[in-house]
PDB file of N, CA and C in Angstrom:
ATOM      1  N   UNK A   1     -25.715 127.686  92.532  1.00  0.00           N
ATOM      2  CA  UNK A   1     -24.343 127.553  92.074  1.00  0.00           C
ATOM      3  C   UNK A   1     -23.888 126.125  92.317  1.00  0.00           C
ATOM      4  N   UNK A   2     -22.979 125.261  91.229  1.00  0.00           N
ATOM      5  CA  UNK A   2     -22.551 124.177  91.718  1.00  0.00           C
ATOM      6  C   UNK A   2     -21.719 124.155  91.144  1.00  0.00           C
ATOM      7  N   UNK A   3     -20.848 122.913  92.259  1.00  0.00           N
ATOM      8  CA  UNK A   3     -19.070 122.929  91.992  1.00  0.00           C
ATOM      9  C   UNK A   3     -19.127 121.421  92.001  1.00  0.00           C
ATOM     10  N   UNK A   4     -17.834 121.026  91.325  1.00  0.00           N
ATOM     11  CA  UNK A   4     -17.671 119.896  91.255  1.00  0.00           C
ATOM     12  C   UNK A   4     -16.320 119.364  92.475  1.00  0.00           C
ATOM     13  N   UNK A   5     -16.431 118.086  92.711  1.00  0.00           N
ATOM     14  CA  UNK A   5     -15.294 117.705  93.241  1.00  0.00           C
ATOM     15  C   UNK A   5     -15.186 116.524  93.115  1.00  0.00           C
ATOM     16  N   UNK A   6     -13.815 115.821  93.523  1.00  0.00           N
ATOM     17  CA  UNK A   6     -13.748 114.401  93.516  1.00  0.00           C
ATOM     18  C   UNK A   6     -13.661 113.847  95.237  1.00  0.00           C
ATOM     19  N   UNK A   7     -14.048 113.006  95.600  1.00  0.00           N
ATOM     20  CA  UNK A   7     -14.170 112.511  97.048  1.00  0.00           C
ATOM     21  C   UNK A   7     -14.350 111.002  96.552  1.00  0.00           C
ATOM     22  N   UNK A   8     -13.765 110.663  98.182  1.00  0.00           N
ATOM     23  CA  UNK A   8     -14.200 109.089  98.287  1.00  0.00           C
ATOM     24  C   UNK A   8     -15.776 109.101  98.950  1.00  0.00           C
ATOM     25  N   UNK A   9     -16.811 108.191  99.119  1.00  0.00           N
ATOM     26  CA  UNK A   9     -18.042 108.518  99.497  1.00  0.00           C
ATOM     27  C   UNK A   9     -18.428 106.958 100.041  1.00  0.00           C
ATOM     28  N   UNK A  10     -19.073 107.389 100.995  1.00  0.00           N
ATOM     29  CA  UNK A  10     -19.284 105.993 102.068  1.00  0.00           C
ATOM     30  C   UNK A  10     -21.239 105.876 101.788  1.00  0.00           C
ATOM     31  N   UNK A  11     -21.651 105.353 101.096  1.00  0.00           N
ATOM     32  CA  UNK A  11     -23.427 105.378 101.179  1.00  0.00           C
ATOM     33  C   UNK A  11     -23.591 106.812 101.345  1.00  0.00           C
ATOM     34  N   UNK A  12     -24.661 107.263 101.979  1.00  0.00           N
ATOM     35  CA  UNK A  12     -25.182 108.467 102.412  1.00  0.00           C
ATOM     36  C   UNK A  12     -24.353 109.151 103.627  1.00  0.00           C
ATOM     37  N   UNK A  13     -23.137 108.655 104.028  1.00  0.00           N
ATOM     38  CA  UNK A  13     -22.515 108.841 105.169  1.00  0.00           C
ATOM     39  C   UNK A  13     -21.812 110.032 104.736  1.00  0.00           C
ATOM     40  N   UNK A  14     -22.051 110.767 105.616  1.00  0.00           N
ATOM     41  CA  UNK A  14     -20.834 112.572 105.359  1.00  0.00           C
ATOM     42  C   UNK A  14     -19.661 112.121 105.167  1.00  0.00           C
ATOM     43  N   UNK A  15     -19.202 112.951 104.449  1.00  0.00           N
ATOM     44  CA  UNK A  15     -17.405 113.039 104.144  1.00  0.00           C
ATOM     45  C   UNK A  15     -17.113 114.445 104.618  1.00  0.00           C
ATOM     46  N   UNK A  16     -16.483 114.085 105.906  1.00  0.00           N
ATOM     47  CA  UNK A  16     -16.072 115.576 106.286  1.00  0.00           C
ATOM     48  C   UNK A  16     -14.554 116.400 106.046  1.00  0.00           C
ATOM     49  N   UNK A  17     -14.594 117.612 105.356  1.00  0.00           N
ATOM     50  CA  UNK A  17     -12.969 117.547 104.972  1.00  0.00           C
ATOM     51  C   UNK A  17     -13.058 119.117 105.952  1.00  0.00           C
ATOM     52  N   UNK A  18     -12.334 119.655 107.109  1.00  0.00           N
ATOM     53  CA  UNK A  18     -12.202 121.058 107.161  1.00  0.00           C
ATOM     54  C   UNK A  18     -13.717 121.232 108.425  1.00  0.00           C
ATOM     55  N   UNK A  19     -14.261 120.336 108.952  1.00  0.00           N
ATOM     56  CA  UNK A  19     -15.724 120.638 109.664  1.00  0.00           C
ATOM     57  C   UNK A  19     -16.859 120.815 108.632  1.00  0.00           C
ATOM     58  N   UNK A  20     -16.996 120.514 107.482  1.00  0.00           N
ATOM     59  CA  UNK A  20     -18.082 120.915 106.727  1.00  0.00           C
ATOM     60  C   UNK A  20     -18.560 119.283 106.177  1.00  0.00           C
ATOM     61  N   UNK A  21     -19.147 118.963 105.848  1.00  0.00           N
ATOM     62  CA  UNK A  21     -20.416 117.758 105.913  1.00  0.00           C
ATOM     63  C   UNK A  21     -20.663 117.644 104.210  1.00  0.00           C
ATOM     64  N   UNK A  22     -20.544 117.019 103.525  1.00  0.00           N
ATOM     65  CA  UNK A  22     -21.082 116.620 102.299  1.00  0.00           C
ATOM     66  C   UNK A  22     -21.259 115.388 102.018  1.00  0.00           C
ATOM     67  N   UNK A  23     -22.761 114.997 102.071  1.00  0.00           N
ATOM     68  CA  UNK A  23     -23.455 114.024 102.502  1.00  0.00           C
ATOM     69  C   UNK A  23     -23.807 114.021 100.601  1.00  0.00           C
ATOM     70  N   UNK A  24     -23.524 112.334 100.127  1.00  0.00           N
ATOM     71  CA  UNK A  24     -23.393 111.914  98.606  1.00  0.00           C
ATOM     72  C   UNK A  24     -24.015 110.710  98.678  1.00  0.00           C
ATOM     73  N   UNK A  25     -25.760 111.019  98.748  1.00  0.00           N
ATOM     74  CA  UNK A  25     -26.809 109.857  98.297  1.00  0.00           C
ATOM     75  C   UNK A  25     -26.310 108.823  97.293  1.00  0.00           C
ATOM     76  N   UNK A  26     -25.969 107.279  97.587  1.00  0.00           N
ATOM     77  CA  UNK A  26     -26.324 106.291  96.176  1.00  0.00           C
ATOM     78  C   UNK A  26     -25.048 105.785  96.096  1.00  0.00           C
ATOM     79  N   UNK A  27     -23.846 106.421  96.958  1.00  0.00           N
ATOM     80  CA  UNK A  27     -22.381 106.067  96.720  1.00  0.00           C
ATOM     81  C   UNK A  27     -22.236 104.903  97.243  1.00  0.00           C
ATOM     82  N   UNK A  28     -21.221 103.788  96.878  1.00  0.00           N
ATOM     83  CA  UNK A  28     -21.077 102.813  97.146  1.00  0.00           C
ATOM     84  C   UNK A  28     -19.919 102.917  98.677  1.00  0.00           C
ATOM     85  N   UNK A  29     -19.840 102.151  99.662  1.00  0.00           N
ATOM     86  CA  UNK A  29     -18.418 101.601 100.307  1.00  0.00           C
ATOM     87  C   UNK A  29     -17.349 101.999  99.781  1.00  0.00           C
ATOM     88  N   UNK A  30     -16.385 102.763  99.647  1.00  0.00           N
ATOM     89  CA  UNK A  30     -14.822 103.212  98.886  1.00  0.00           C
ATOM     90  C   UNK A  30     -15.000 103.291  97.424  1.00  0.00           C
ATOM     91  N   UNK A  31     -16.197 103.575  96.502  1.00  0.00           N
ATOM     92  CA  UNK A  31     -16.343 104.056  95.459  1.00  0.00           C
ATOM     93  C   UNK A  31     -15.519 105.585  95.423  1.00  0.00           C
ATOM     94  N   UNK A  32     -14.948 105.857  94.311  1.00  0.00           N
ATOM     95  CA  UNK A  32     -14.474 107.028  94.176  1.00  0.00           C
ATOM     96  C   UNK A  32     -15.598 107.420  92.788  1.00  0.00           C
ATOM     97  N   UNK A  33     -16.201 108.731  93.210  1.00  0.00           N
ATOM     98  CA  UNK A  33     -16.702 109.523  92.369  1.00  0.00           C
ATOM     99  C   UNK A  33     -16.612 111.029  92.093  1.00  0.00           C
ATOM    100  N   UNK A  34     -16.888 111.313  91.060  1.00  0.00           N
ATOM    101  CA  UNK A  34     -16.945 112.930  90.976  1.00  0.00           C
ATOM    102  C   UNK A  34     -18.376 113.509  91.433  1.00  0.00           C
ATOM    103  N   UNK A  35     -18.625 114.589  92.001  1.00  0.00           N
ATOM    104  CA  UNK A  35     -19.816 115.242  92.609  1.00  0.00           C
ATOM    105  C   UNK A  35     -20.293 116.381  91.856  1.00  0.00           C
ATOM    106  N   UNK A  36     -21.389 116.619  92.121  1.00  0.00           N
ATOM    107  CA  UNK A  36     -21.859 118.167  91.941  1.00  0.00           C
ATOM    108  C   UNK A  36     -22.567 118.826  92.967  1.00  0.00           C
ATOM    109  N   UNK A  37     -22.101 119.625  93.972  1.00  0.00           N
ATOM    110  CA  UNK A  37     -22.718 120.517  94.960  1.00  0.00           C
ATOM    111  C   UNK A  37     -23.853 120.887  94.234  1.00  0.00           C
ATOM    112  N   UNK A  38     -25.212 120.172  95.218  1.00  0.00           N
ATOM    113  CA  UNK A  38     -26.972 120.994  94.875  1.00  0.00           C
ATOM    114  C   UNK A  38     -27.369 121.365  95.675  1.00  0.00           C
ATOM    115  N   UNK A  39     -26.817 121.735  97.103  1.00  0.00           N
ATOM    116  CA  UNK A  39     -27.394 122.443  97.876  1.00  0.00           C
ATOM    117  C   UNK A  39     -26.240 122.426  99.056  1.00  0.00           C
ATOM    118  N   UNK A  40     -26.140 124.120  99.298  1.00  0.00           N
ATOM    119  CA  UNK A  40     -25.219 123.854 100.686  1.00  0.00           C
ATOM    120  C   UNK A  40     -25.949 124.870 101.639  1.00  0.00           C
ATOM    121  N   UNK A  41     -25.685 124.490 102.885  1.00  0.00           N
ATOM    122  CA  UNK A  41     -25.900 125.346 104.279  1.00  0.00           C
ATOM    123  C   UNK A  41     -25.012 125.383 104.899  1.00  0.00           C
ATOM    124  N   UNK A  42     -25.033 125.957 106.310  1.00  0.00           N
ATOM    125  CA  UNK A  42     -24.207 126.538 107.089  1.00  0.00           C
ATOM    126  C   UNK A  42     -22.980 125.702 107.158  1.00  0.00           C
ATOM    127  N   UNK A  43     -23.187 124.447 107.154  1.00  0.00           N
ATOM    128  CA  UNK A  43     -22.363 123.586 108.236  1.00  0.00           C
ATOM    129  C   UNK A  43     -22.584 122.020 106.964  1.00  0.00           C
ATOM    130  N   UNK A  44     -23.036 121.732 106.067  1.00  0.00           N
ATOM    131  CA  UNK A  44     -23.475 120.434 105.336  1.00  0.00           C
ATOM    132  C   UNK A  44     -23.854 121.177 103.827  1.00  0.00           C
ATOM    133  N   UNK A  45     -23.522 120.056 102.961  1.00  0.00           N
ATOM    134  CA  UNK A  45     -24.166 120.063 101.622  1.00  0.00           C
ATOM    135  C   UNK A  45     -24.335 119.003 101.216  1.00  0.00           C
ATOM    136  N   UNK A  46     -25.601 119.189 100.154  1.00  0.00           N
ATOM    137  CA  UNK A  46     -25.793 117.754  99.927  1.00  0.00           C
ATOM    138  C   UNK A  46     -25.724 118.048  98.058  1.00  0.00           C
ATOM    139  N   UNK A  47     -25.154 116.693  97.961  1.00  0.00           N
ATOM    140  CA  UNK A  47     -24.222 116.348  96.471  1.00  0.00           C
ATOM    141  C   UNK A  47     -25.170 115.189  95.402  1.00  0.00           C
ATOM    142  N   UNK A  48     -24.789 115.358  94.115  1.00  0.00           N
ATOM    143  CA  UNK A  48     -25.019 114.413  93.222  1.00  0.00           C
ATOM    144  C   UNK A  48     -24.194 113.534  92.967  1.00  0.00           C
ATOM    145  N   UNK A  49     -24.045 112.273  92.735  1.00  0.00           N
ATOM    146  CA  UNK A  49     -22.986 111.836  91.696  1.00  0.00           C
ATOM    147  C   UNK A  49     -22.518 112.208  90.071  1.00  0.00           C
ATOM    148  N   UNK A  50     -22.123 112.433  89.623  1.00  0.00           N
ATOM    149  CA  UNK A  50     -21.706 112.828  88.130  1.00  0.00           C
ATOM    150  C   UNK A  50     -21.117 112.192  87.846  1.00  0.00           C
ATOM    151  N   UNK A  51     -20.411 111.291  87.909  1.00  0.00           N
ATOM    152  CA  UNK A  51     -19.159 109.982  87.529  1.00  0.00           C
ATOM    153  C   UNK A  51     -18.916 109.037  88.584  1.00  0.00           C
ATOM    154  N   UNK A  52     -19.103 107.878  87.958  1.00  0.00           N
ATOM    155  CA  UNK A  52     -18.044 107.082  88.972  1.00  0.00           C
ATOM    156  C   UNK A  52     -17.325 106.472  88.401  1.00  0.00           C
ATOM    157  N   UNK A  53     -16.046 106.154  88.863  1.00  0.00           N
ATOM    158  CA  UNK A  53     -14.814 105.562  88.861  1.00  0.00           C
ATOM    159  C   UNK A  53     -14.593 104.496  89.192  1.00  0.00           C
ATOM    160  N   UNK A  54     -14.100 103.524  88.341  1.00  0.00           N
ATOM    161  CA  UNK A  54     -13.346 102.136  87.929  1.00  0.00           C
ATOM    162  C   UNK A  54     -12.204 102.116  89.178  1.00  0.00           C
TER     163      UNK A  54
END
């Protein structure tokens, strides 16, 4: 199953919103992009980029 969202994304560094971990390979320093959840577990998921933002 995958969901989309929008987040700010630091490199490979987690963005934690709520205790949960979504770690977004390839993102730049304060790039804003849209995501696609490809895998989640207990406590972390790890995301695609799908857009980035100007």
């Amino acid at each position: 199953m995958s969901s989309s969202s929008s987040v700010s994304a630091l490199l490979a560094f987690p963005v934690v919103e709520r205790g949960f971990v979504v770690i977004v390979a390839n993102a730049k320093p304060d790039e804003e992009v849209t995501i696609e959840i490809d895998t989640v577990q207990s406590n972390v998921a790890f995301a695609s980029i799908r857009e980035r933002r100007e």
